[in-house]
Protein backbone atom coordinates (compact mmCIF):
# COMPACT_ATOMS: atom_id res chain seq x y z
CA UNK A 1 25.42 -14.56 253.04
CA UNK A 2 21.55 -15.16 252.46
CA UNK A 3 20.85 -16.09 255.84
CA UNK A 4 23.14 -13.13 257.32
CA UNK A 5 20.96 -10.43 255.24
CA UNK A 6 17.96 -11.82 257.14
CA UNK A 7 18.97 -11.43 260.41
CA UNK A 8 20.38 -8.39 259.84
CA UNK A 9 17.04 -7.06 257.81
CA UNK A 10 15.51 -9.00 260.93
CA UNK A 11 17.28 -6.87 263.52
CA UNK A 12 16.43 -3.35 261.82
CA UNK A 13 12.47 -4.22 261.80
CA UNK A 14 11.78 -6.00 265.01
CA UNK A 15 7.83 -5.94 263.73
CA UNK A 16 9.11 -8.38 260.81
CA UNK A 17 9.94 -11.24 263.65
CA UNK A 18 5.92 -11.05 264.50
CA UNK A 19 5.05 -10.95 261.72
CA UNK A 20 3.89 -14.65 259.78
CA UNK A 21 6.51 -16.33 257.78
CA UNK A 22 5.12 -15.38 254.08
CA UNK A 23 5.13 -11.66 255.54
CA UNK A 24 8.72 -11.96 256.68
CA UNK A 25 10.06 -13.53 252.85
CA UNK A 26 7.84 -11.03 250.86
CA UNK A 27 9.88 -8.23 252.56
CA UNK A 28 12.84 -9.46 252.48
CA UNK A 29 12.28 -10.66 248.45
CA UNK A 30 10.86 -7.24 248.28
CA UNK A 31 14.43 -5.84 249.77
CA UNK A 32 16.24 -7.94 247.46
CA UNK A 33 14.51 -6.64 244.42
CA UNK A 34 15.34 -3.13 245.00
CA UNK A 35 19.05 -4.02 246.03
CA UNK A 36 18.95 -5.98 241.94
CA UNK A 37 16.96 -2.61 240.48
CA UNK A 38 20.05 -0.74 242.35
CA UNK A 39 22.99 -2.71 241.07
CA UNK A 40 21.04 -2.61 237.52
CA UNK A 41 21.08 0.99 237.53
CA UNK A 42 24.53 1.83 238.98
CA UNK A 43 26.18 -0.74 235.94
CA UNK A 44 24.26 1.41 233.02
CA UNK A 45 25.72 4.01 234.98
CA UNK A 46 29.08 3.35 235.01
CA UNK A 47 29.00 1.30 231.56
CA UNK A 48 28.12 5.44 230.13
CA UNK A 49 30.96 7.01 232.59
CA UNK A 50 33.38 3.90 230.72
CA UNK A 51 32.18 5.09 227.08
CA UNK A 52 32.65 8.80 228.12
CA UNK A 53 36.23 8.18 229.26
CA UNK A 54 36.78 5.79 225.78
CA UNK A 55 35.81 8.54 223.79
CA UNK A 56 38.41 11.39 226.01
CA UNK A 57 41.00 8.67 225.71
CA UNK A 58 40.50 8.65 222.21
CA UNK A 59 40.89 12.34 221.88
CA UNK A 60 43.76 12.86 224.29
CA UNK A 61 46.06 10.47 222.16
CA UNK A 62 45.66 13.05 219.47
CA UNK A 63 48.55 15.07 221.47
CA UNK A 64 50.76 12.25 220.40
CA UNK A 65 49.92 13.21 216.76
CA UNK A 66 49.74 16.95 216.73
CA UNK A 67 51.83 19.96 216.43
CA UNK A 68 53.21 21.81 219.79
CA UNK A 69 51.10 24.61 218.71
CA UNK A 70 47.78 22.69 218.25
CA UNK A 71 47.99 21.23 221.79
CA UNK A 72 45.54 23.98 223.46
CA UNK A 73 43.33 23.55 220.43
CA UNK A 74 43.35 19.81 221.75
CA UNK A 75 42.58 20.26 225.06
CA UNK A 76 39.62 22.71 224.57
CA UNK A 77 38.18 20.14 222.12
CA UNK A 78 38.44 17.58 225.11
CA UNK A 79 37.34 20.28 227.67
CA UNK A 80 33.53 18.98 227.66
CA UNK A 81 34.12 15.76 228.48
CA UNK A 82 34.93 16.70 231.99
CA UNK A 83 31.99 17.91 232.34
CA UNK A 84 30.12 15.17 231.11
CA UNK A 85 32.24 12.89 233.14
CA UNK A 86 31.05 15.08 236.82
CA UNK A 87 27.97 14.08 235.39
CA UNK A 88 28.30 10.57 235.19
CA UNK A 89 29.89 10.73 239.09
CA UNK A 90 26.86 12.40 240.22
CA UNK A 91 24.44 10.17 238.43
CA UNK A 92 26.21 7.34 240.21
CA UNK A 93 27.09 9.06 243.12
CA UNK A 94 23.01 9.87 243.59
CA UNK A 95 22.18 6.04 242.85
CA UNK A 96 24.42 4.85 245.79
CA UNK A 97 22.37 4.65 249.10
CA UNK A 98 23.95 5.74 251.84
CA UNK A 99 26.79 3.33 253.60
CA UNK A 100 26.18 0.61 250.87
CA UNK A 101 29.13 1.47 247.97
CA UNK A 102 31.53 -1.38 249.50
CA UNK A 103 28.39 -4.01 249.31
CA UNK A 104 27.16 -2.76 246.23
CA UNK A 105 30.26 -3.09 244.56
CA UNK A 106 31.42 -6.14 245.66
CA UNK A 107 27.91 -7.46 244.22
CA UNK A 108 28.98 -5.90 241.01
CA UNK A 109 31.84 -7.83 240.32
């Protein structure tokens, strides 16, 4: 995996190739570190979306405990977590670079 993310970062920047050896692993540590800051900040991410959807799970099952009539009392009480939770998917959705959710995720796991 390590050695195919170098020629592949090798490849994109032909300059790296001339470029002396220390030059070459600085940039690619460099690319490394921001792909770590990246994963970092997509889990936080997602670990809030996870607590969000804990906490509408939580409410929901209050349906099985209700009366018929208090049902669309219920469901306006749960009616901002939506929102909150298109908020999450955009915070995550803007931390994703482009063409990288497959790689990012599998790195996730």
């Amino acid at each position: 995996k390590g050695w195919a993310t170098i020629l592949i970062l090798m490849e994109a920047q032909p300059d790296v190739v001339r470029s002396k050896p220390a030059d070459v692993f600085s940039k690619i540590q460099k690319k490394f570190d921001q792909e770590q800051e990246t994963r970092e900040a997509i889990r936080a991410a997602v670990k809030e979306l996870e607590q969000t959807a804990r906490e509408l799970l939580t409410s929901l099952q209050g349906v099985h405990q209700c009366t018929k009539d208090r049902i669309p009392e219920l469901c306006t009480q749960v009616e901002p977590y939506f929102d909150k939770v298109k908020s999450h998917l955009s915070t995550i959705q803007s931390l994703l670079p482009p063409n990288t959710y497959y790689k990012l995720v599998y790195k996730l796991r």
